[in-house]
PDB file of N, CA and C in Angstrom:
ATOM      1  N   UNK A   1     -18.362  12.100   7.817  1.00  0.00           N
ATOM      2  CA  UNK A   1     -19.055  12.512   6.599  1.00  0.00           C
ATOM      3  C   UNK A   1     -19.226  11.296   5.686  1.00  0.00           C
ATOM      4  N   UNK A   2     -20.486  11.234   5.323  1.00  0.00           N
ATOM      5  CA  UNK A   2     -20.793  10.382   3.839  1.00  0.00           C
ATOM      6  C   UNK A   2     -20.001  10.337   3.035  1.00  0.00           C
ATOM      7  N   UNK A   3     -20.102   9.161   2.411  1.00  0.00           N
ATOM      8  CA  UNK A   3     -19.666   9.297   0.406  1.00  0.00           C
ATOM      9  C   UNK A   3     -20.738   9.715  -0.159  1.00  0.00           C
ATOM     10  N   UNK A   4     -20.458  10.018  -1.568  1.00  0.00           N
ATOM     11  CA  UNK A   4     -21.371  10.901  -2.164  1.00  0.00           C
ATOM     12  C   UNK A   4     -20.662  10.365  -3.706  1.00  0.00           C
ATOM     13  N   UNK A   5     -22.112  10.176  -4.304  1.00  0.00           N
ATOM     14  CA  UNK A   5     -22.352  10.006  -6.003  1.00  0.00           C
ATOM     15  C   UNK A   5     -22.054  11.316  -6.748  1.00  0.00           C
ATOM     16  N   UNK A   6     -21.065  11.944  -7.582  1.00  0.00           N
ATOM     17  CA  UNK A   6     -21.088  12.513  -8.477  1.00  0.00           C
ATOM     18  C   UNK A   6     -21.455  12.286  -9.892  1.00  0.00           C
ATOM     19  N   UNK A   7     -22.447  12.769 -10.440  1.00  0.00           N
ATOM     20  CA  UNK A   7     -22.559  13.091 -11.629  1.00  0.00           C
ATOM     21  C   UNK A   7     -22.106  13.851 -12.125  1.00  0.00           C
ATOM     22  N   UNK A   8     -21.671  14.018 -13.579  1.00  0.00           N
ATOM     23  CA  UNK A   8     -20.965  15.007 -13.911  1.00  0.00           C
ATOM     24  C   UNK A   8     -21.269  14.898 -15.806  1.00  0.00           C
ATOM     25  N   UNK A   9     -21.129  15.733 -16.684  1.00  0.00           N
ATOM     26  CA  UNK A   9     -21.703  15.701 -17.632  1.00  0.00           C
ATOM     27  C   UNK A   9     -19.435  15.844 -18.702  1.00  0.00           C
ATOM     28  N   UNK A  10     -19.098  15.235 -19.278  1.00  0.00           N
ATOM     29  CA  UNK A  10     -18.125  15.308 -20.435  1.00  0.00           C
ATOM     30  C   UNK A  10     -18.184  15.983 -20.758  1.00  0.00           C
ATOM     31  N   UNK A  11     -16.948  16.612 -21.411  1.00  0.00           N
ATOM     32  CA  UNK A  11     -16.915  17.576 -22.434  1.00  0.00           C
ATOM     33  C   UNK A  11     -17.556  17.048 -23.697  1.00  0.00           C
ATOM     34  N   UNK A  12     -17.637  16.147 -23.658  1.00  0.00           N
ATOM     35  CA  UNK A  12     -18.051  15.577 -25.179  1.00  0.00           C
ATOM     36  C   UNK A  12     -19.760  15.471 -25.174  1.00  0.00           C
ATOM     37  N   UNK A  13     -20.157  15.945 -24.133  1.00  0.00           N
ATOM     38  CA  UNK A  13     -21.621  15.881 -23.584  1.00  0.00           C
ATOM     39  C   UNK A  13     -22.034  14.197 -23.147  1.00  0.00           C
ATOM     40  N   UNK A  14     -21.091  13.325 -22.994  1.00  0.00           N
ATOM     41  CA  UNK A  14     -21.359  12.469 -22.151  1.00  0.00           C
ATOM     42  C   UNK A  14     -21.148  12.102 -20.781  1.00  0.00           C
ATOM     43  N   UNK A  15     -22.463  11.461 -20.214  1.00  0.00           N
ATOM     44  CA  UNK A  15     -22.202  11.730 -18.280  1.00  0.00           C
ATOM     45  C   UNK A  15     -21.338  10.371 -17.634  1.00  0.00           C
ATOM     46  N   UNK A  16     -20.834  10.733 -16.512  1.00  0.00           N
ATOM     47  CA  UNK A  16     -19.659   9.699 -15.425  1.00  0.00           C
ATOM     48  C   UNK A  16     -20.348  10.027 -14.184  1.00  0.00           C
ATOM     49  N   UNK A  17     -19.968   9.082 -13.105  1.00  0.00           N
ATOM     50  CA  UNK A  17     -20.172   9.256 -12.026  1.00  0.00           C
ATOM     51  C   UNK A  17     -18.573   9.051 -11.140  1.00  0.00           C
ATOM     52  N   UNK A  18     -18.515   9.930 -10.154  1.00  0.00           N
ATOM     53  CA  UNK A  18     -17.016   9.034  -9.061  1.00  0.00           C
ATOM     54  C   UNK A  18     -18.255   8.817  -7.580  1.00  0.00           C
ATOM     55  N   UNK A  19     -17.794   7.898  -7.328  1.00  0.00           N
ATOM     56  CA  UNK A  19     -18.140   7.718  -5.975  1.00  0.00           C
ATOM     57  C   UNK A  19     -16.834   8.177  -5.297  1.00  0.00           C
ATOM     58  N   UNK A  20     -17.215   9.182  -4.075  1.00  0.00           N
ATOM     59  CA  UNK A  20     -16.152   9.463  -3.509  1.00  0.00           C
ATOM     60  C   UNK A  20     -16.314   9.323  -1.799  1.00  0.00           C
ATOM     61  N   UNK A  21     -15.251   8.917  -1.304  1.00  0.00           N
ATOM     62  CA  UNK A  21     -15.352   8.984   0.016  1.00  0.00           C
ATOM     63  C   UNK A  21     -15.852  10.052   0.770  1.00  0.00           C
ATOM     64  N   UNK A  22     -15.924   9.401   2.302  1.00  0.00           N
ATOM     65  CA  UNK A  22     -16.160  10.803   3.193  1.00  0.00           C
ATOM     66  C   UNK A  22     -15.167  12.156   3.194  1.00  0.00           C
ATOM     67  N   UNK A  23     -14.228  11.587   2.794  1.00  0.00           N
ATOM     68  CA  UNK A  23     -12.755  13.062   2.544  1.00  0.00           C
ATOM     69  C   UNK A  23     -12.982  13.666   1.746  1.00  0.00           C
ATOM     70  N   UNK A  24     -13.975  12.773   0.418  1.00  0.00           N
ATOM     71  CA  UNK A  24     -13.684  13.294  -0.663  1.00  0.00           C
ATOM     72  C   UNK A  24     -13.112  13.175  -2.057  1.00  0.00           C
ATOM     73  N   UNK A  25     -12.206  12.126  -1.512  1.00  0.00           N
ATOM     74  CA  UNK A  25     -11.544  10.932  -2.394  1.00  0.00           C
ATOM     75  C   UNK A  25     -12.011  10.316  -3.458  1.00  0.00           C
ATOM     76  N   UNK A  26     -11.517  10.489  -4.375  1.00  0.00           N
ATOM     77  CA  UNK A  26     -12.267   9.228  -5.317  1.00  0.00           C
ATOM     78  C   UNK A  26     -12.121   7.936  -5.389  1.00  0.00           C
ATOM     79  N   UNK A  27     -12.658   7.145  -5.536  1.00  0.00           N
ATOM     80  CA  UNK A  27     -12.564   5.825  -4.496  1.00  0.00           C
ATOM     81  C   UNK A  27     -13.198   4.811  -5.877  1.00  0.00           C
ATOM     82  N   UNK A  28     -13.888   5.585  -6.701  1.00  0.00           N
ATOM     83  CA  UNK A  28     -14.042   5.004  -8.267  1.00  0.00           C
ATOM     84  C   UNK A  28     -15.046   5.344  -8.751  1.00  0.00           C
ATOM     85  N   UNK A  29     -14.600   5.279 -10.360  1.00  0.00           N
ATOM     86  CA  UNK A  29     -14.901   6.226 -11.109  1.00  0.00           C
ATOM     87  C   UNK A  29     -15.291   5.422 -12.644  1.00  0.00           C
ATOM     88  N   UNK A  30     -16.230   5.722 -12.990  1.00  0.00           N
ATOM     89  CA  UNK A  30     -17.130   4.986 -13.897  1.00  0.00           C
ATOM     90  C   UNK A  30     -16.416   5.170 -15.804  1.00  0.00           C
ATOM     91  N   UNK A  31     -17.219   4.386 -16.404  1.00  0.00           N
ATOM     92  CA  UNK A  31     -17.147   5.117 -17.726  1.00  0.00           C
ATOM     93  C   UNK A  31     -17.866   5.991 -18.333  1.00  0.00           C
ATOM     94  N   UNK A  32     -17.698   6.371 -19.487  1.00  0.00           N
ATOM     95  CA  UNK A  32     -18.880   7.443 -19.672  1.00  0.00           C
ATOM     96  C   UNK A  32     -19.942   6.722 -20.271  1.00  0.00           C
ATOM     97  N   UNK A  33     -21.215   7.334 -20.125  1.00  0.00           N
ATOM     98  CA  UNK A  33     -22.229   6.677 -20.918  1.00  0.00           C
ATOM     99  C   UNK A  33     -22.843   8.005 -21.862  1.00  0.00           C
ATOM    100  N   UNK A  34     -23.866   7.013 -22.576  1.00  0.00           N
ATOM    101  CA  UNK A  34     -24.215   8.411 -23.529  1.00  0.00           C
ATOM    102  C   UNK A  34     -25.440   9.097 -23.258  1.00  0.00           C
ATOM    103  N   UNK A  35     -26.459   8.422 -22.250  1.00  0.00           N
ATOM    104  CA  UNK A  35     -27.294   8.561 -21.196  1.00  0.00           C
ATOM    105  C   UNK A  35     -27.128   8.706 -20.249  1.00  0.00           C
ATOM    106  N   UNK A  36     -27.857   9.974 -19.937  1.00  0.00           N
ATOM    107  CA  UNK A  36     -28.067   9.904 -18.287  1.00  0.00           C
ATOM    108  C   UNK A  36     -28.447   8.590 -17.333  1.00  0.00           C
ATOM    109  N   UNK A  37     -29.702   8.781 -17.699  1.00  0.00           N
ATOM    110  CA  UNK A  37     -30.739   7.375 -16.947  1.00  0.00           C
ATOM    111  C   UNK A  37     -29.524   6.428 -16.799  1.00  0.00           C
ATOM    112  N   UNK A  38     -28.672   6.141 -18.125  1.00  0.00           N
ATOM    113  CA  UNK A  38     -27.910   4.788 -18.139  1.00  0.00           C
ATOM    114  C   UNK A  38     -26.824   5.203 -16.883  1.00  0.00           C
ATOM    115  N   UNK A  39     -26.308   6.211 -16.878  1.00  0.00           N
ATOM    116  CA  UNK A  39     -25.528   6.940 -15.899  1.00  0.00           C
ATOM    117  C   UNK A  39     -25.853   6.327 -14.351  1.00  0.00           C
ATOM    118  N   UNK A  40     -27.123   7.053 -14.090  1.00  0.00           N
ATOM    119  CA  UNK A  40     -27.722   6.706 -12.878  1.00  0.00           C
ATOM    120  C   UNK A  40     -28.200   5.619 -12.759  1.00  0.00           C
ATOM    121  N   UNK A  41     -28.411   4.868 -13.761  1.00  0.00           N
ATOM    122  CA  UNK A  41     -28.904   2.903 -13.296  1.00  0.00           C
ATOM    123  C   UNK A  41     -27.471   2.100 -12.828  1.00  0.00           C
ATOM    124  N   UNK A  42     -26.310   3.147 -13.289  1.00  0.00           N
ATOM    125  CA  UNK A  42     -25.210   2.303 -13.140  1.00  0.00           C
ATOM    126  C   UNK A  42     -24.464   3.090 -11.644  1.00  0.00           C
ATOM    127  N   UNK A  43     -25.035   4.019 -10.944  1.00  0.00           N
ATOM    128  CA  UNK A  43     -24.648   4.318  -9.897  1.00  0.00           C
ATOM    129  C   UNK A  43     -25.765   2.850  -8.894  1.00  0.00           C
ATOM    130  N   UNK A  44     -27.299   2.503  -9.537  1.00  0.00           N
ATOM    131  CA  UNK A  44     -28.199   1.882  -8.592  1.00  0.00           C
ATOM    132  C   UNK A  44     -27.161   0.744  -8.901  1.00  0.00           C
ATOM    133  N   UNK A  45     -26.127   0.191  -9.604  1.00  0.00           N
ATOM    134  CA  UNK A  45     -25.840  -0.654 -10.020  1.00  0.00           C
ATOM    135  C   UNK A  45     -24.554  -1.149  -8.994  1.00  0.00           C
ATOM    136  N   UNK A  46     -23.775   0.205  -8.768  1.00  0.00           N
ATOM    137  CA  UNK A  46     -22.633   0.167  -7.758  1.00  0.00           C
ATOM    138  C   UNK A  46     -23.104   0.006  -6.502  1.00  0.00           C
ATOM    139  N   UNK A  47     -24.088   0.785  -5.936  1.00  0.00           N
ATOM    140  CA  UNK A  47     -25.076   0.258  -4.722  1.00  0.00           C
ATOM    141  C   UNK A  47     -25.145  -0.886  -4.579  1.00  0.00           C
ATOM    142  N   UNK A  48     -25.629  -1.943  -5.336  1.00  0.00           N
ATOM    143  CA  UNK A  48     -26.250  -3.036  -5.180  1.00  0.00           C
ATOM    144  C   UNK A  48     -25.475  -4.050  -5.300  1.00  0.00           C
ATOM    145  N   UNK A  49     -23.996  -4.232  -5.877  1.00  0.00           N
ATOM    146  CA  UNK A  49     -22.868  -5.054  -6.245  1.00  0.00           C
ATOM    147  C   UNK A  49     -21.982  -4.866  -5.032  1.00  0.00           C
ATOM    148  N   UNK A  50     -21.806  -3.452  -4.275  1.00  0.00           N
ATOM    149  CA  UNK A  50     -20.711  -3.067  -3.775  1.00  0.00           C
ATOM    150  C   UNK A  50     -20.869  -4.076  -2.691  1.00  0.00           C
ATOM    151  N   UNK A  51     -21.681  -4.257  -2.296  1.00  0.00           N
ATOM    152  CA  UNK A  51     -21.968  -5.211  -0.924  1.00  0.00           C
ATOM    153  C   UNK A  51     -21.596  -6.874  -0.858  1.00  0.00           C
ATOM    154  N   UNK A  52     -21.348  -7.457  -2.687  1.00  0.00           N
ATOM    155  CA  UNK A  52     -20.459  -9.065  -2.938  1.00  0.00           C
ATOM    156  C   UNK A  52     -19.092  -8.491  -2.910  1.00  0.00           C
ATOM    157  N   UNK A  53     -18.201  -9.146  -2.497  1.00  0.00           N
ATOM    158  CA  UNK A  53     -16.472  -9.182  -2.920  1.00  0.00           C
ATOM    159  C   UNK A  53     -15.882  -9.649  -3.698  1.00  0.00           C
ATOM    160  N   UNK A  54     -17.030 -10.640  -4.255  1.00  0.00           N
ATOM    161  CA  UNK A  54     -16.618 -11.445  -5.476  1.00  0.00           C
ATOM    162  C   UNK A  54     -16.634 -10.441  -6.845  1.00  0.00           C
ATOM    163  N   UNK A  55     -18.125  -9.447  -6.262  1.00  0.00           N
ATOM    164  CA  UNK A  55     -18.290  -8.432  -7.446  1.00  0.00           C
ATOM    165  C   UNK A  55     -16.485  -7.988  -7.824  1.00  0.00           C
ATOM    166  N   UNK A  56     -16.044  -7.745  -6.950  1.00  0.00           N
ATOM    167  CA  UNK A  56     -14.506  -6.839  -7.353  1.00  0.00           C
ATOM    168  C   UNK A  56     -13.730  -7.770  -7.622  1.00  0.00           C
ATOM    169  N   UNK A  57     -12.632  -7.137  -8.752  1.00  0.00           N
ATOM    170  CA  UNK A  57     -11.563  -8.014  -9.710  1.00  0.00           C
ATOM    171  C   UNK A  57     -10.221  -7.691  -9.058  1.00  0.00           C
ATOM    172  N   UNK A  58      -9.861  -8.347  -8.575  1.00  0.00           N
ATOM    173  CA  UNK A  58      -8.008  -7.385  -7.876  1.00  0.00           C
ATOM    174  C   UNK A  58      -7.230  -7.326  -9.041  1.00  0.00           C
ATOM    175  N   UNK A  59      -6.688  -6.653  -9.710  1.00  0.00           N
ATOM    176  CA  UNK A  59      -5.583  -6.608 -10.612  1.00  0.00           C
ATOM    177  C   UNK A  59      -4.189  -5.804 -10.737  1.00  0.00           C
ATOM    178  N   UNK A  60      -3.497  -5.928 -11.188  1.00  0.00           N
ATOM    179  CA  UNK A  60      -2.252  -5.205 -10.934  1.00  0.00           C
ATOM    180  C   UNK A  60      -2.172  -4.907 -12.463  1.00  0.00           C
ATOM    181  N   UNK A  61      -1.282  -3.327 -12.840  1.00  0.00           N
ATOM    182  CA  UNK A  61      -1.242  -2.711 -13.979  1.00  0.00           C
ATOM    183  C   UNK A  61       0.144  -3.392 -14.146  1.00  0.00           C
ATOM    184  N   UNK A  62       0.266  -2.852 -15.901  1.00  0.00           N
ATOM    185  CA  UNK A  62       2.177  -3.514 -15.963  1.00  0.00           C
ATOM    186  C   UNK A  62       2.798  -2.769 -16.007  1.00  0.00           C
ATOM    187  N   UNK A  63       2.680  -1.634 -14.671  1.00  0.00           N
ATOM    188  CA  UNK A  63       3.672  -0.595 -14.024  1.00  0.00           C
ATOM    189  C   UNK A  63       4.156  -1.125 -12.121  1.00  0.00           C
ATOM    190  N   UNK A  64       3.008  -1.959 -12.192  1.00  0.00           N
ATOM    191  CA  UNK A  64       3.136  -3.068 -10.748  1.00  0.00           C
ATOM    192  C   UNK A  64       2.179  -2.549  -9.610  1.00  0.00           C
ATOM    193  N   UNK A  65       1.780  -1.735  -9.927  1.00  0.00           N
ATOM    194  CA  UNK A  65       0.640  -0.217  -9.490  1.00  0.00           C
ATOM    195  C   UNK A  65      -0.800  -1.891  -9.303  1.00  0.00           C
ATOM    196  N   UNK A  66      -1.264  -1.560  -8.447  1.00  0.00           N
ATOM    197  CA  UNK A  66      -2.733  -2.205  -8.127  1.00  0.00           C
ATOM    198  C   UNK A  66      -3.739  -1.184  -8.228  1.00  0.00           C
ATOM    199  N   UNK A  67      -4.674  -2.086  -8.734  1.00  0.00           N
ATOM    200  CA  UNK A  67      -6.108  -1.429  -8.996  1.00  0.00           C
ATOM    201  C   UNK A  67      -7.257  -2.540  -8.780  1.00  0.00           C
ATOM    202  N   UNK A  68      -8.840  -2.294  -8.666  1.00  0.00           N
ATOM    203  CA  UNK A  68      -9.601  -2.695  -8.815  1.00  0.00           C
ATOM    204  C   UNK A  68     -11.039  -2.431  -9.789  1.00  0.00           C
ATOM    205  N   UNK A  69     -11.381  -3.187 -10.116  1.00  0.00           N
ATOM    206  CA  UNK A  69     -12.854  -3.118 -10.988  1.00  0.00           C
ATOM    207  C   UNK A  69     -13.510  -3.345 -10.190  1.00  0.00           C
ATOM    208  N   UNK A  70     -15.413  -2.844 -10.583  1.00  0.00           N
ATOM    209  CA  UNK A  70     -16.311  -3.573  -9.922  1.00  0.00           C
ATOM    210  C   UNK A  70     -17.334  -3.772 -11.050  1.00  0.00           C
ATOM    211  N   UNK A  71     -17.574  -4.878 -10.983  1.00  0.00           N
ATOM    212  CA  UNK A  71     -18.629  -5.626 -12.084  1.00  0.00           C
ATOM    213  C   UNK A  71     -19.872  -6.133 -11.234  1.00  0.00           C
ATOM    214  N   UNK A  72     -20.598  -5.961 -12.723  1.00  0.00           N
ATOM    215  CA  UNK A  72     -22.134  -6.613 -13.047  1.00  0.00           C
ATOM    216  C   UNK A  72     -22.634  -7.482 -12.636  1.00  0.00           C
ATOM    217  N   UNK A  73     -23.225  -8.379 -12.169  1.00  0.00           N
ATOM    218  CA  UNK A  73     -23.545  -9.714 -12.365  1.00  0.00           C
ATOM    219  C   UNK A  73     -23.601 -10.063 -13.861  1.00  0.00           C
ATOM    220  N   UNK A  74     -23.610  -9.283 -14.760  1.00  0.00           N
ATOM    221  CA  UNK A  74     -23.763  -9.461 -15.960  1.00  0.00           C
ATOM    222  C   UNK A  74     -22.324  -9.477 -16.502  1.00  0.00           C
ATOM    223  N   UNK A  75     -21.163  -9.617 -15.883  1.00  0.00           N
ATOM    224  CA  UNK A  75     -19.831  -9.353 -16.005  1.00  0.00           C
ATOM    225  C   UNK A  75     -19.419  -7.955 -16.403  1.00  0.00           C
ATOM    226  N   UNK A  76     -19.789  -6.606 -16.702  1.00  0.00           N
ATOM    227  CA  UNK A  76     -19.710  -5.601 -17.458  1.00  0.00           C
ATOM    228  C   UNK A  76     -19.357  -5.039 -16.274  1.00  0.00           C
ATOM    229  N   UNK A  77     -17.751  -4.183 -16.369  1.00  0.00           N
ATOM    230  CA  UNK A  77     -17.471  -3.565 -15.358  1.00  0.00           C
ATOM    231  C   UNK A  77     -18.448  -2.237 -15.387  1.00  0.00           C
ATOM    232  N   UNK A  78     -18.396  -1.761 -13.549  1.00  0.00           N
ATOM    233  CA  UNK A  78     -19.203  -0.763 -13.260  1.00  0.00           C
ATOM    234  C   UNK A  78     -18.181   0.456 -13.428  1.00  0.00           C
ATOM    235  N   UNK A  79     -17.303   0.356 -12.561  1.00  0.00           N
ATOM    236  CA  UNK A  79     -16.455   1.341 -11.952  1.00  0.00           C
ATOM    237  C   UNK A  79     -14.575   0.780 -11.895  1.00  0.00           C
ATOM    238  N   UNK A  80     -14.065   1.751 -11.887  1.00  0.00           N
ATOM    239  CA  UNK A  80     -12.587   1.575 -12.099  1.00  0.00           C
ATOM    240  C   UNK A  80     -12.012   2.227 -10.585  1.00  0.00           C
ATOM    241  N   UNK A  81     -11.200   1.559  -9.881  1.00  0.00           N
ATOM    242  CA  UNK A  81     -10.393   2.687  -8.261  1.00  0.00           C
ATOM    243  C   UNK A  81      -9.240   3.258  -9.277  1.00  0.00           C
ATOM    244  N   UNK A  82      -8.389   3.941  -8.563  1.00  0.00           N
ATOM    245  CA  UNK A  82      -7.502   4.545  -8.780  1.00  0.00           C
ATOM    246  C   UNK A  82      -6.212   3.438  -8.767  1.00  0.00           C
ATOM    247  N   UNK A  83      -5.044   3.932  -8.639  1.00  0.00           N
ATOM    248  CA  UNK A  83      -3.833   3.282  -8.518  1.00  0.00           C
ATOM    249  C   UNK A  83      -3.413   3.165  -7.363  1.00  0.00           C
ATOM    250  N   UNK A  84      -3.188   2.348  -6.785  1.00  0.00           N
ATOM    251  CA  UNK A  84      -2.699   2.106  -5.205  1.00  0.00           C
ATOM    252  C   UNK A  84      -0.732   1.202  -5.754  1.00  0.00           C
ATOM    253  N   UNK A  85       0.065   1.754  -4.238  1.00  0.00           N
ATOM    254  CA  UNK A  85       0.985   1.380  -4.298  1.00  0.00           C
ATOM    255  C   UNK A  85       1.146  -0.112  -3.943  1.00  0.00           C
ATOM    256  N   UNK A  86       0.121  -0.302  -2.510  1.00  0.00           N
ATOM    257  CA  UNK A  86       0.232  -1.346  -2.383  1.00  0.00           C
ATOM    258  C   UNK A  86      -0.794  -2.631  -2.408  1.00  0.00           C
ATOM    259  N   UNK A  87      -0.884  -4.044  -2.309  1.00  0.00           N
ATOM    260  CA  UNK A  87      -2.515  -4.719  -2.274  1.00  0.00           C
ATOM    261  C   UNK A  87      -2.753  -4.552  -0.853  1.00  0.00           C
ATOM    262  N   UNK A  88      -2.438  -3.608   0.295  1.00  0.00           N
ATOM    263  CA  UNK A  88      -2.859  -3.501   1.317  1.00  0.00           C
ATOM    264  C   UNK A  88      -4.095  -2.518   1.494  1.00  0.00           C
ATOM    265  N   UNK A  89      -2.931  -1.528   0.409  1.00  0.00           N
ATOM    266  CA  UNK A  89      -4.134  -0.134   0.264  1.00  0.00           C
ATOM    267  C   UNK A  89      -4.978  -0.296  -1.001  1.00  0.00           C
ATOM    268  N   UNK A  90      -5.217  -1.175  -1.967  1.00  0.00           N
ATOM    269  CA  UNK A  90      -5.803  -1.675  -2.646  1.00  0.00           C
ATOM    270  C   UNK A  90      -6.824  -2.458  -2.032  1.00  0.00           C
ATOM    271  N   UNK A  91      -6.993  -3.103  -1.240  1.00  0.00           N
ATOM    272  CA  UNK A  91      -8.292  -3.704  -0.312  1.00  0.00           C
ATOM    273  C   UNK A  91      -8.620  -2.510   0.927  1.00  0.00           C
ATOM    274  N   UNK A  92      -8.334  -1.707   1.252  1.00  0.00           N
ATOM    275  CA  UNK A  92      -9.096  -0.468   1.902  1.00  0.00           C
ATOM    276  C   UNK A  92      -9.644   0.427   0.956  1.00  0.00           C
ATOM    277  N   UNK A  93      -8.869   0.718  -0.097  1.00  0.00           N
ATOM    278  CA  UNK A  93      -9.909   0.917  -1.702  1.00  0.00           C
ATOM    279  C   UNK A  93     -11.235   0.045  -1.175  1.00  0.00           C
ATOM    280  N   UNK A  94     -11.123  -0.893  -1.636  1.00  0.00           N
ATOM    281  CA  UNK A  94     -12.466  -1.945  -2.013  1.00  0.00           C
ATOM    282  C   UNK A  94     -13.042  -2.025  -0.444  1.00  0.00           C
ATOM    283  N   UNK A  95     -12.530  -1.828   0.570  1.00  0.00           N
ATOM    284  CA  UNK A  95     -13.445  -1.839   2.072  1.00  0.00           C
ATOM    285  C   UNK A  95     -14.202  -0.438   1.960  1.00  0.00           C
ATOM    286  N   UNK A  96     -13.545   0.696   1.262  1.00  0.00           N
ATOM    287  CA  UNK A  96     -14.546   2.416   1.205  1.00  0.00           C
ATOM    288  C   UNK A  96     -15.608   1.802   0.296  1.00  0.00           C
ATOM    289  N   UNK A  97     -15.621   0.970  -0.724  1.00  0.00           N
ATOM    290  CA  UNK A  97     -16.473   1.345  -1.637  1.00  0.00           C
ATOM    291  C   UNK A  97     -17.450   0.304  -0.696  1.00  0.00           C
ATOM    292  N   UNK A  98     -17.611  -0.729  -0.318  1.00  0.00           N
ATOM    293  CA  UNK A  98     -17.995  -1.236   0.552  1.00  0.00           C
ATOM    294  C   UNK A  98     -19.106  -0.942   1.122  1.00  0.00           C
ATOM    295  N   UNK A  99     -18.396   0.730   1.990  1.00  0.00           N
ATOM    296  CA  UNK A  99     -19.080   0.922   3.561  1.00  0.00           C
ATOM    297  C   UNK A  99     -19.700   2.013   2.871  1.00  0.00           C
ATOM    298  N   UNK A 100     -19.054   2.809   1.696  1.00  0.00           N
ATOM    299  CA  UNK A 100     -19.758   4.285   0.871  1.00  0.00           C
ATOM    300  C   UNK A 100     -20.608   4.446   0.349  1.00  0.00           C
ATOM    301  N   UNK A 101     -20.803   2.795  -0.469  1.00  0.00           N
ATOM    302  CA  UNK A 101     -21.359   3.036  -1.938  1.00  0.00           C
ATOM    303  C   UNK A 101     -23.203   2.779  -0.767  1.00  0.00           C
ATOM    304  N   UNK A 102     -23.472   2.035  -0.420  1.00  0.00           N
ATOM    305  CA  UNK A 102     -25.230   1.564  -0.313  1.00  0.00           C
ATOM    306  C   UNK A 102     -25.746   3.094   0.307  1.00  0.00           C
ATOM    307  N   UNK A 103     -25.269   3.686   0.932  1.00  0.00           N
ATOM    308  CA  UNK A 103     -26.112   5.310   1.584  1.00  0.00           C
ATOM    309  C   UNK A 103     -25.480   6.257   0.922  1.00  0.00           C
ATOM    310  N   UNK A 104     -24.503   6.195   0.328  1.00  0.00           N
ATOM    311  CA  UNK A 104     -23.815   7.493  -0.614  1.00  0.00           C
ATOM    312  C   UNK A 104     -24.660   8.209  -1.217  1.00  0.00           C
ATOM    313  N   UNK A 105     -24.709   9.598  -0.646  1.00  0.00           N
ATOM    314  CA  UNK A 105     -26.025  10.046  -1.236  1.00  0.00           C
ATOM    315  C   UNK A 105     -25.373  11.197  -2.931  1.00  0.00           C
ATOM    316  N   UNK A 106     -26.469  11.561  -3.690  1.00  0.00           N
ATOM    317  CA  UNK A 106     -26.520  11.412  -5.403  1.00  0.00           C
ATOM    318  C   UNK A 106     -26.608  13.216  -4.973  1.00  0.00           C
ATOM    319  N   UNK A 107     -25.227  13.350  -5.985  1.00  0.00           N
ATOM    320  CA  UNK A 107     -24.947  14.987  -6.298  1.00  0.00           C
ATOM    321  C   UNK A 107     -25.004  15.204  -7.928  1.00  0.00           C
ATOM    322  N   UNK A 108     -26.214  15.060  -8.269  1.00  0.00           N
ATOM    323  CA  UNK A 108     -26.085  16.168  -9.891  1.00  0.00           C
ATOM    324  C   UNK A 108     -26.280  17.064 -10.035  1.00  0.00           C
ATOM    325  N   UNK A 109     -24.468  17.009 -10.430  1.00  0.00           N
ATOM    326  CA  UNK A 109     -23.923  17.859 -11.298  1.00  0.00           C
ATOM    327  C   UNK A 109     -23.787  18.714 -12.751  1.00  0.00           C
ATOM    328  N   UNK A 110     -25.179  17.547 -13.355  1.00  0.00           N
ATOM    329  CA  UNK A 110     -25.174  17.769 -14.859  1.00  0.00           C
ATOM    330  C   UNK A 110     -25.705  18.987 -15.357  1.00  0.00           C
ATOM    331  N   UNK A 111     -26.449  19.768 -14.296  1.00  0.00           N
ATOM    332  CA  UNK A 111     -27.369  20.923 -14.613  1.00  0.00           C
ATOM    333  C   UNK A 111     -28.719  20.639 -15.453  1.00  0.00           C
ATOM    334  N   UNK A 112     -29.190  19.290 -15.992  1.00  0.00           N
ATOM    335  CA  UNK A 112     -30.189  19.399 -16.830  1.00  0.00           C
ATOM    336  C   UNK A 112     -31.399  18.188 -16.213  1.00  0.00           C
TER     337      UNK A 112
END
């Protein structure tokens, strides 16, 4: 099974996207914007970055927990992964978004 783009609309009436794996997984997960359009230029945005490695930031939280960003060419992060225990499973993070993000096909959710 595919990954797949969620849209999804805030309680606050602003929209996010998760890219999620073929399981289902969330594999990363955006900020909110206050636009749609801006929403969905920044899913064409994860498409098109996911494919440099340089695009992604490796970082570790100061709980010792690993995570990754994925940025812009414009430096402006796209998307946030989750918390991984280790930097092993922290780079199979960043290998899903990889192989998910360029055919991941677009589920809105927003109703409008």
């Amino acid at each position: 099974m595919a990954g797949k783009f969620d849209l999804k609309t805030a309680k606050n009436g602003q929209y996010s996207f998760a890219l999620k794996a073929g399981n289902g997984q969330i594999i990363l997960q955006s900020e909110l914007y206050k636009e749609k359009r801006a929403a969905t230029a920044g899913i064409e945005s994860v498409r098109k970055n996911a494919a440099s490695d340089k695009r992604f930031e490796r970082k570790t939280a100061k709980d010792g927990s690993f995570y990754f960003t994925l940025t812009a060419t414009n430096g402006q992060d796209i998307g946030r992964s989750e918390m991984y225990k280790t930097e092993a499973a922290r780079e199979k993070g960043i290998e899903s978004v990889k192989t998910n993000a360029p055919d991941a096909r677009f589920d809105d959710q927003t109703g409008s």
